[in-house]
C-alpha atoms as a PDB file:
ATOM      1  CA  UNK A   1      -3.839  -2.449  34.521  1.00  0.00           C
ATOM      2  CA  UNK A   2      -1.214  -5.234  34.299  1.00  0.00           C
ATOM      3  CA  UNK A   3      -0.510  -7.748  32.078  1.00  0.00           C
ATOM      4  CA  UNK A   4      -0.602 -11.650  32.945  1.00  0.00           C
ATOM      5  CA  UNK A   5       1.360 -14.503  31.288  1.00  0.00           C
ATOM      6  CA  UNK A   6       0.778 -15.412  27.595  1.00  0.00           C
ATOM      7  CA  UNK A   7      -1.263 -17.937  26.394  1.00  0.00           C
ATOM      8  CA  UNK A   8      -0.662 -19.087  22.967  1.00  0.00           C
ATOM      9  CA  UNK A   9      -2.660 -21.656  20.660  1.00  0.00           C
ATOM     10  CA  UNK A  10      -2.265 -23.195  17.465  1.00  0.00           C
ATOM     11  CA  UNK A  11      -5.443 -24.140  15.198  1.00  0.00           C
ATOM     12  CA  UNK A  12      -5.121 -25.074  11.661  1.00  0.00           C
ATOM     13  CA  UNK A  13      -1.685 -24.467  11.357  1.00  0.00           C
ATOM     14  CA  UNK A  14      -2.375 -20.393  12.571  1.00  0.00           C
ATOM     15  CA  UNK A  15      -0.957 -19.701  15.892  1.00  0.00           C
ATOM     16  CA  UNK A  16      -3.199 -17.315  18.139  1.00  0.00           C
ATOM     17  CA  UNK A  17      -1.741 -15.301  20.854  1.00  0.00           C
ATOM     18  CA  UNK A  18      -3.489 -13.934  24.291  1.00  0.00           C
ATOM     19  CA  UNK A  19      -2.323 -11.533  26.166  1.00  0.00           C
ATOM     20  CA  UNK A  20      -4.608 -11.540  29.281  1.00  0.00           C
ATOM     21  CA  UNK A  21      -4.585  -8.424  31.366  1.00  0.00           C
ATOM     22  CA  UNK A  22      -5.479  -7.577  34.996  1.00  0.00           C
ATOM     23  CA  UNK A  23      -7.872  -4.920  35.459  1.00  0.00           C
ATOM     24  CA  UNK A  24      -8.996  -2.984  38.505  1.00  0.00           C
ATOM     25  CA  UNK A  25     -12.220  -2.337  40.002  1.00  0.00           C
ATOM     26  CA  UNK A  26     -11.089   1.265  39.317  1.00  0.00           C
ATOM     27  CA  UNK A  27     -10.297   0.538  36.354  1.00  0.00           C
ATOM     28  CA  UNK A  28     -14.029  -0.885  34.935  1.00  0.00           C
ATOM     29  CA  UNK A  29     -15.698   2.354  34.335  1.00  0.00           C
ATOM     30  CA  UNK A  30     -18.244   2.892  31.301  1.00  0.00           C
ATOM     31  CA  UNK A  31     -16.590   3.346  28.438  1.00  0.00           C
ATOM     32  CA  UNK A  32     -13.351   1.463  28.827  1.00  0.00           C
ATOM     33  CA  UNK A  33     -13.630  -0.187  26.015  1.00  0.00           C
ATOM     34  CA  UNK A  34     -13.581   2.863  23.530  1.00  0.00           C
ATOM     35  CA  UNK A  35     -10.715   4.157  25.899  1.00  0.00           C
ATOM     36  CA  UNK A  36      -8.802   1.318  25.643  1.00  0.00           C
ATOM     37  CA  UNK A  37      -5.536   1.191  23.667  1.00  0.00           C
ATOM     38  CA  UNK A  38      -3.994  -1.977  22.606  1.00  0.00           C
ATOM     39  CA  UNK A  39      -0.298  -2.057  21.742  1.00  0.00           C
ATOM     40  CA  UNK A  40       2.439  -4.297  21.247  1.00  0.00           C
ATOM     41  CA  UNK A  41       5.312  -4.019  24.062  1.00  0.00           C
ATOM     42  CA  UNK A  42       8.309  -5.683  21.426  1.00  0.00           C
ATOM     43  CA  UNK A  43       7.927  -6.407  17.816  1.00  0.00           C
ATOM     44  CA  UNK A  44       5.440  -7.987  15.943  1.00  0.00           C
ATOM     45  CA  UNK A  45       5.760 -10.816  12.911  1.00  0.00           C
ATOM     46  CA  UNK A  46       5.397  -9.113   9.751  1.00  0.00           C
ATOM     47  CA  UNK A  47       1.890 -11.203   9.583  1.00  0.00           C
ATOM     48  CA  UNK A  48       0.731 -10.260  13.226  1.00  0.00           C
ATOM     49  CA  UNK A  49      -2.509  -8.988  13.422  1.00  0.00           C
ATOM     50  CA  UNK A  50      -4.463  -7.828  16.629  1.00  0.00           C
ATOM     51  CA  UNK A  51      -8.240 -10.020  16.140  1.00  0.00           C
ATOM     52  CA  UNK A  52     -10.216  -8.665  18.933  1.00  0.00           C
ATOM     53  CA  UNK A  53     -10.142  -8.620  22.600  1.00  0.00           C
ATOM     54  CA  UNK A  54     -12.958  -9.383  25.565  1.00  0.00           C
ATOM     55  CA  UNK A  55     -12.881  -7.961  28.635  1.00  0.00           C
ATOM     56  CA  UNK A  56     -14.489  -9.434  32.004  1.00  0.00           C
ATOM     57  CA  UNK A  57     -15.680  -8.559  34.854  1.00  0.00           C
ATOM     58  CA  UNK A  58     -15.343 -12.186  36.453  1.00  0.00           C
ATOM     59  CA  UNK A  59     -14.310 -15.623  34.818  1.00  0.00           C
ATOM     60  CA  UNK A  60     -16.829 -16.345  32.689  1.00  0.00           C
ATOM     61  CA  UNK A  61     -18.542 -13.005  32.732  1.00  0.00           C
ATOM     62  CA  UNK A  62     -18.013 -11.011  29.345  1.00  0.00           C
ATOM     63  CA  UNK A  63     -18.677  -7.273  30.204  1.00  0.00           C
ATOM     64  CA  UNK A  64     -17.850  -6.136  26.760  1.00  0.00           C
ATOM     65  CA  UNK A  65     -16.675  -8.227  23.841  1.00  0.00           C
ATOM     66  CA  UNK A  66     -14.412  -7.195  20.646  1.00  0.00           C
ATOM     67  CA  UNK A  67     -13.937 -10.703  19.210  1.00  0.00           C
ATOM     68  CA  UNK A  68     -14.032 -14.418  20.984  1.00  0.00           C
ATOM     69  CA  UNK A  69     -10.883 -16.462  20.869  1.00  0.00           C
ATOM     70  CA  UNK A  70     -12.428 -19.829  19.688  1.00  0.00           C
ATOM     71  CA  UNK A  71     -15.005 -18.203  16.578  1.00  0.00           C
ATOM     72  CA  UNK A  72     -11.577 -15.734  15.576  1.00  0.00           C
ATOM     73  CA  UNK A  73      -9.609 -19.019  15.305  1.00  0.00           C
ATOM     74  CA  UNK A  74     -12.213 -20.362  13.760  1.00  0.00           C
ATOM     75  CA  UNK A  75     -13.270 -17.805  11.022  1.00  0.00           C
ATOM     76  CA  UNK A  76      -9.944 -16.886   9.921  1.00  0.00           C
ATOM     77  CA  UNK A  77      -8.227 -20.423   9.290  1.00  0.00           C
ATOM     78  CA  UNK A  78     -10.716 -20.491   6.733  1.00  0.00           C
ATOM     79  CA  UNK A  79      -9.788 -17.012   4.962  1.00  0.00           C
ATOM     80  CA  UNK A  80      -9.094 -18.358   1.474  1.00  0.00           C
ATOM     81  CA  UNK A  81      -5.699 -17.569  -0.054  1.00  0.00           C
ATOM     82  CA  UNK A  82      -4.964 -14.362  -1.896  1.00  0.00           C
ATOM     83  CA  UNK A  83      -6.048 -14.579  -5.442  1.00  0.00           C
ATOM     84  CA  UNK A  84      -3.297 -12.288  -6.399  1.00  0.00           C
ATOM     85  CA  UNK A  85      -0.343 -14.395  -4.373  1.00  0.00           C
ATOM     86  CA  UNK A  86       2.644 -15.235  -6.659  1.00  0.00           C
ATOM     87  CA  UNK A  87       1.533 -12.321  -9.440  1.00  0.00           C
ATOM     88  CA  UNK A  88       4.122  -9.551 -10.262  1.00  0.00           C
ATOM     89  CA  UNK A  89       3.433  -5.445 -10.697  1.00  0.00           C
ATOM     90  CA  UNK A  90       5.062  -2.935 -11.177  1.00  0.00           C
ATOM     91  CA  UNK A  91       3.714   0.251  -8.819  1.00  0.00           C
ATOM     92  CA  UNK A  92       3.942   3.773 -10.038  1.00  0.00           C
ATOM     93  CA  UNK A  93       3.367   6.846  -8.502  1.00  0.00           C
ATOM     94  CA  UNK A  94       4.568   9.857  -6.589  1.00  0.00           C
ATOM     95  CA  UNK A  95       6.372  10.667  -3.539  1.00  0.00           C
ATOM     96  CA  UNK A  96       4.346   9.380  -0.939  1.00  0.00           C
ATOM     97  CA  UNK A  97       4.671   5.398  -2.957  1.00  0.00           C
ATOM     98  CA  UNK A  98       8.438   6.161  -2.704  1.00  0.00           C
ATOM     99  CA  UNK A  99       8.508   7.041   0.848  1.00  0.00           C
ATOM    100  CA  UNK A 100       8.290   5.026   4.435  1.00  0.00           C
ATOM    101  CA  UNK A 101       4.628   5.741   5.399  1.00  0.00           C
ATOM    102  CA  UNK A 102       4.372   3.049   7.851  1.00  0.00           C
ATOM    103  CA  UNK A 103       7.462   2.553  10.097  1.00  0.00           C
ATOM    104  CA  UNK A 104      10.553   0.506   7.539  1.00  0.00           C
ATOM    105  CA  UNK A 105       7.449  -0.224   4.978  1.00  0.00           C
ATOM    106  CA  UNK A 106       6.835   2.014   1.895  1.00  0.00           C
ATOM    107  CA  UNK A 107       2.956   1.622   0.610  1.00  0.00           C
ATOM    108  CA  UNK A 108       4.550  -0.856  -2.380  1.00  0.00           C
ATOM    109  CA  UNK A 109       5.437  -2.910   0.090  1.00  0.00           C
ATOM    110  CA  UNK A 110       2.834  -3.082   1.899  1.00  0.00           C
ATOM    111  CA  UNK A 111       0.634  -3.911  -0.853  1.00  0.00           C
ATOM    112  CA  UNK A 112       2.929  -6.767  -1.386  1.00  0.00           C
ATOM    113  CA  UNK A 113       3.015  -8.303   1.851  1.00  0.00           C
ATOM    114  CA  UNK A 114      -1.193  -8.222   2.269  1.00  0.00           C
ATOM    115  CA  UNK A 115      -2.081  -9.643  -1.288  1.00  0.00           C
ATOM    116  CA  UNK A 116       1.371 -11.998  -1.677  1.00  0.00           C
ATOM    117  CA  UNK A 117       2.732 -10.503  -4.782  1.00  0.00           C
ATOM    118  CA  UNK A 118       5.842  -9.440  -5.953  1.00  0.00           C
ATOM    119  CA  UNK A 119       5.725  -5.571  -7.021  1.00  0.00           C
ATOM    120  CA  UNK A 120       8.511  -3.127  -7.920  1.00  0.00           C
ATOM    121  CA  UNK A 121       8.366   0.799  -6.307  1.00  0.00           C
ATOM    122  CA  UNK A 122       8.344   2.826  -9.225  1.00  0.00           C
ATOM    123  CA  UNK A 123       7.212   6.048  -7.498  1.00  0.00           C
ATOM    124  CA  UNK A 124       8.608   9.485  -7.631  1.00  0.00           C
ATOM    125  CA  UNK A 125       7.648  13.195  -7.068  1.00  0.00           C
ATOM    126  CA  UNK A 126       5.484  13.509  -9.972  1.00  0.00           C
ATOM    127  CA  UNK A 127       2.163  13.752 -11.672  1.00  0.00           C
ATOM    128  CA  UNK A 128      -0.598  12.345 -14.067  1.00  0.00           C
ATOM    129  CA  UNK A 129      -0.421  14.802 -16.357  1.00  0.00           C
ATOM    130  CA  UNK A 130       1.962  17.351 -17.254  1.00  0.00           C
ATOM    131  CA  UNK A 131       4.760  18.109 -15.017  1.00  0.00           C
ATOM    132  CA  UNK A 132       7.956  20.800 -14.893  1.00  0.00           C
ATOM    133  CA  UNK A 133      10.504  20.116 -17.590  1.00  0.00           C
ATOM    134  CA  UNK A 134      12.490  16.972 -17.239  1.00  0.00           C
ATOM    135  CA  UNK A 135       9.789  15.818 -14.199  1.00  0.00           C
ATOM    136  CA  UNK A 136       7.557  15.118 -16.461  1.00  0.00           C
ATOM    137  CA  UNK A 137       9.224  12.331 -18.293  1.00  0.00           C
ATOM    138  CA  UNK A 138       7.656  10.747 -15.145  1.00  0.00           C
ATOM    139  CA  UNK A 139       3.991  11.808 -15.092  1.00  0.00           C
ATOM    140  CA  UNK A 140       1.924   9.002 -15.602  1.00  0.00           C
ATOM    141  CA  UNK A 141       1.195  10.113 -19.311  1.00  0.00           C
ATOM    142  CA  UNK A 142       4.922  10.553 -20.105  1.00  0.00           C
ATOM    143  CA  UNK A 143       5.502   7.264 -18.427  1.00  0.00           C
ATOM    144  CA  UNK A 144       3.109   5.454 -20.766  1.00  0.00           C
ATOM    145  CA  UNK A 145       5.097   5.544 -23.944  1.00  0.00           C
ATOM    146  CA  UNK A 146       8.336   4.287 -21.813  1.00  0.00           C
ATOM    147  CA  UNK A 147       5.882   1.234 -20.670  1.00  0.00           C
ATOM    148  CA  UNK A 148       4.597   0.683 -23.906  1.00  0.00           C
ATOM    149  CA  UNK A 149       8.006   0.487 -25.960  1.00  0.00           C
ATOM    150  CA  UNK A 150      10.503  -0.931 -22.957  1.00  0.00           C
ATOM    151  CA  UNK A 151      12.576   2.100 -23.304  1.00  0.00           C
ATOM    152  CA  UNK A 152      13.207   4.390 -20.641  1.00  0.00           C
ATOM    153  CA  UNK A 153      16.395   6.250 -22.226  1.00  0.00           C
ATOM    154  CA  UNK A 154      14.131   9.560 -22.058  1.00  0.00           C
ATOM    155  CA  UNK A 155      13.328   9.139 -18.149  1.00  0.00           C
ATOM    156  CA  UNK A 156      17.374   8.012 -17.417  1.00  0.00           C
ATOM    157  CA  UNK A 157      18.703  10.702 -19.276  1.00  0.00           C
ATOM    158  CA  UNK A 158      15.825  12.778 -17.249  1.00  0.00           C
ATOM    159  CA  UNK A 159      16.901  11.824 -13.842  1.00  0.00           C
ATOM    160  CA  UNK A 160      20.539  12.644 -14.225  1.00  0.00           C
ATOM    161  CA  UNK A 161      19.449  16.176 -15.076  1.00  0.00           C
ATOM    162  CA  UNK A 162      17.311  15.772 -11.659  1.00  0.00           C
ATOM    163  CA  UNK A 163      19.607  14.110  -9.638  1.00  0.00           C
ATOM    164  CA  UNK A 164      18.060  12.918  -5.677  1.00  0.00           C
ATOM    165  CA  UNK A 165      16.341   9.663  -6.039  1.00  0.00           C
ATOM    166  CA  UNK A 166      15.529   9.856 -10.052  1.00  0.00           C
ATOM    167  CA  UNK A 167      18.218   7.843 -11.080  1.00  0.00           C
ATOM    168  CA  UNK A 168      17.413   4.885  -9.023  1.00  0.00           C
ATOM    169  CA  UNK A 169      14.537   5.041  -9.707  1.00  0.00           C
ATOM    170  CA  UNK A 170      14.705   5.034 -13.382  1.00  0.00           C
ATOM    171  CA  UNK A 171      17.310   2.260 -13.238  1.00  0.00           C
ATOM    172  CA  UNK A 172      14.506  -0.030 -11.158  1.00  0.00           C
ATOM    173  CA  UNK A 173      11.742   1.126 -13.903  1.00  0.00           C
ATOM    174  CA  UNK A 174      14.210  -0.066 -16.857  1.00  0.00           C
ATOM    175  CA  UNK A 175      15.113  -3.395 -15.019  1.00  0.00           C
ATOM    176  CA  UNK A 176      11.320  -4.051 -15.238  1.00  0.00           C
ATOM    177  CA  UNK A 177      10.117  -7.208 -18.062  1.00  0.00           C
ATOM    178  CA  UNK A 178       6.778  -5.602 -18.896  1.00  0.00           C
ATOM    179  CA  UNK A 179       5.686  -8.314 -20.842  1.00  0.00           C
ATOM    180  CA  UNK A 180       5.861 -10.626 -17.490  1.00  0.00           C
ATOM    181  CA  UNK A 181       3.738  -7.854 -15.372  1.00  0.00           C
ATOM    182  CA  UNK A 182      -0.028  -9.806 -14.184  1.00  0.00           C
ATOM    183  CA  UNK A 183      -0.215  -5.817 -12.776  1.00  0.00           C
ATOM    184  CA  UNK A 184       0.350  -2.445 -13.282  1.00  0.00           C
ATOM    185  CA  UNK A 185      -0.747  -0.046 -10.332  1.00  0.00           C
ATOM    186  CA  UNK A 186      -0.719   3.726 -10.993  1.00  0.00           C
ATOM    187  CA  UNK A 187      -1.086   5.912  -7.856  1.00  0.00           C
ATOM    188  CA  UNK A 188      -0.866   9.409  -8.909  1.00  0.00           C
ATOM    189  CA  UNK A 189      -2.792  13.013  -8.170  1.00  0.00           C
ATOM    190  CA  UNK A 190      -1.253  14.286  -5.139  1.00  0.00           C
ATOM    191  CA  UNK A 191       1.452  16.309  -7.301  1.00  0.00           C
ATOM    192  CA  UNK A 192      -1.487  17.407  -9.873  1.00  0.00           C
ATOM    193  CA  UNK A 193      -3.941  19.296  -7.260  1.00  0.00           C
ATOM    194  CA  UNK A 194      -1.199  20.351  -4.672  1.00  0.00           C
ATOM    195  CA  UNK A 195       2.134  20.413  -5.668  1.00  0.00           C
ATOM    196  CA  UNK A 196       4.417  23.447  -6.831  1.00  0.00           C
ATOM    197  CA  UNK A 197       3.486  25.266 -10.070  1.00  0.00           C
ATOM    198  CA  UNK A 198       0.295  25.532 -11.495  1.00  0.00           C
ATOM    199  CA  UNK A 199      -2.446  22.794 -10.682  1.00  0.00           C
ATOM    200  CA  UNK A 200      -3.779  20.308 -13.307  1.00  0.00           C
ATOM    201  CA  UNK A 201      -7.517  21.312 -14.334  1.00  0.00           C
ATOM    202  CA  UNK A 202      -9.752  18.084 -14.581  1.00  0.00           C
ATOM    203  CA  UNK A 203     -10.474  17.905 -18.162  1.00  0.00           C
ATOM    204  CA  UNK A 204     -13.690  15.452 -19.674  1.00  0.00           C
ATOM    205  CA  UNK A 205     -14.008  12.427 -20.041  1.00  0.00           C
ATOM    206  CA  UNK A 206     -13.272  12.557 -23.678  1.00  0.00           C
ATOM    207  CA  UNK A 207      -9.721  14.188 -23.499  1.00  0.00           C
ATOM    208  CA  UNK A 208      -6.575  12.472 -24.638  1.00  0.00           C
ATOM    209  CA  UNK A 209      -3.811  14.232 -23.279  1.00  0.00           C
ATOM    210  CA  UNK A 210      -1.379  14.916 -21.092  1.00  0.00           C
ATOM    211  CA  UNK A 211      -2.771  18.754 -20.261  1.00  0.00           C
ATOM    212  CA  UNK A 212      -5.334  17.484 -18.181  1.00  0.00           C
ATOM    213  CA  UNK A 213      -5.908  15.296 -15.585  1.00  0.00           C
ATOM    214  CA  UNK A 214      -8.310  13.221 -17.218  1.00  0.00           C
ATOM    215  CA  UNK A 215      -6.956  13.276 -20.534  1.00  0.00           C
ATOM    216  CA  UNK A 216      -3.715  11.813 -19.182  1.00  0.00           C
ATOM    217  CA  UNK A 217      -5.691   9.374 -17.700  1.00  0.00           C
ATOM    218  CA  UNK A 218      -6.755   8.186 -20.579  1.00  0.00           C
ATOM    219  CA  UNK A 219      -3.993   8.628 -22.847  1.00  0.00           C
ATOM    220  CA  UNK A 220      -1.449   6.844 -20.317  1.00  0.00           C
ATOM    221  CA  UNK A 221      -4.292   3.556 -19.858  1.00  0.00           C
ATOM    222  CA  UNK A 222      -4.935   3.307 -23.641  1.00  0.00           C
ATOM    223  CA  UNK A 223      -1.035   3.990 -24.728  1.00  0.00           C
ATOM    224  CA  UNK A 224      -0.159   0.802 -22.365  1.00  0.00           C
ATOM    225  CA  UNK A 225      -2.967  -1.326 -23.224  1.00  0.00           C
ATOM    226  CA  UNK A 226      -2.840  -1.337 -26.944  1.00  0.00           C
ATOM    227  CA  UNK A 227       0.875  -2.170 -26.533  1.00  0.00           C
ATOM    228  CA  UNK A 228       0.589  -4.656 -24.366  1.00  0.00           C
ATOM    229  CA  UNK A 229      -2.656  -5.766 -24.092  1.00  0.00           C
ATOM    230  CA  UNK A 230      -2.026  -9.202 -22.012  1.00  0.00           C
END
C-alpha cells in the first residue's frame, strides 16, 4: 500500500484533508477494513481529527465506506460551538490528572482543548477520603474546606513536609480566584480502592465524612457549595 498526493479542501471555513492511498489487488482481501490502521506520518494540528475513510475497488466503486468526504464536510461545519468555551475550572484529582497520559497532554489539558475552557491541574497522588498523614490535606474532603475559605496554608505547609510535586502544586491551587470558577471538576478514587495502605470502604449514602468514600463525597460537594454556591 502506498500513499498518493494530498488533496486538501476548505468548506465553511474547516479545511479537510485526503490522503488517498494505492492499494493492491493483493492487498483487497475481506476484512481489510477492520485490519486497517490509519496513522499520521508527521504531526498533527492540535485540532486534527481523522473523519472517516472509503476505500475502492475502482473510481467510483466504494467497496467499503467509513465516512464520505462531501456529507463529513458537511455535517461537521455545522457542529455548534462548545457551550462551555471561554468558562474557567479548576481540575482536581490524583496522579493520573497530574501526569502525561496522552503524549505532551495531561487529561486537564485535554479537557481544555475539546470543550474550549480554561482549567487549572490541581491533581496529585491522593484520595477522596482519608489519606496518610500530611497526604491527606489533599483528599478531596480535606481539600473542601481549603476551597471553601481560599486558604490553602494547611496543604502548603503539607507539601513541604512531602516534597516531589506537592509544592507546585499547592502554589497553583492557592493562585486559584474561586469565586471566578464557572467549574470545579473532581477526579478522584484511584488512590481510595488501590493505592498503598488500607482501602477506603464505600460508606451510604447518608455519611458525611471523610472515613468513607461516600461520606467524603458528600462532605467535600456540600462544604464547597454552601460556601460558594454561584
Amino acid at each position: 500500500m502506498t500513499q498518493t498526493a494530498q488533496i486538501t479542501k476548505t468548506v465553511n471555513g474547516l479545511t479537510y484533508i485526503s490522503l488517498p492511498i494505492v492499494v493492491t489487488q493483493n492487498d483487497v482481501t475481506y476484512g481489510l477494513n477492520h485490519q486497517l490502521r490509519i496513522l499520521p506520518t508527521g504531526a498533527l494540528a492540535a485540532d486534527a481529527y481523522l473523519l472517516g475513510w472509503a476505500i475502492q475497488k475502482a473510481p467510483g466503486r466504494v467497496i467499503d465506506n467509513h465516512g464520505r468526504f462531501d456529507k463529513l464536510a458537511k455535517d461537521v461545519a455545522y457542529v455548534p460551538a462548545s457551550q462551555f468555551a471561554g468558562k474557567i475550572g479548576a481540575h482536581f484529582g490524583d496522579s493520573i490528572i497530574e501526569s502525561v497520559i496522552w503524549p505532551g497532554i495531561t487529561p486537564t489539558a485535554k479537557i481544555a482543548q475539546r470543550t474550549g475552557m480554561t482549567i487549572t491541574n490541581c491533581g496529585g497522588g491522593t484520595r477522596m477520603a482519608n489519606h496518610a498523614a500530611n497526604y491527606d490535606k489533599f483528599s478531596f474532603y480535606g481539600l473542601a474546606d481549603a476551597i471553601a475559605s481560599g486558604d490553602f496554608s494547611q496543604q502548603i505547609a503539607a507539601a513541604t513536609v512531602i516534597g516531589g510535586t506537592f509544592p507546585a502544586i499547592a502554589a497553583r491551587m492557592a493562585s486559584v480566584d474561586y469565586s471566578l470558577l464557572d467549574y470545579l471538576i473532581p477526579s478522584f478514587g484511584t488512590n481510595d480502592f488501590t493505592g498503598a495502605g488500607p482501602t477506603c470502604p464505600i460508606g451510604t449514602n447518608a455519611d458525611i465524612t471523610g472515613a468513607t468514600f461516600k461520606g467524603a463525597i458528600n462532605y467535600g460537594i456540600q462544604t464547597i457549595m454552601t460556601a460558594r454556591r454561584t
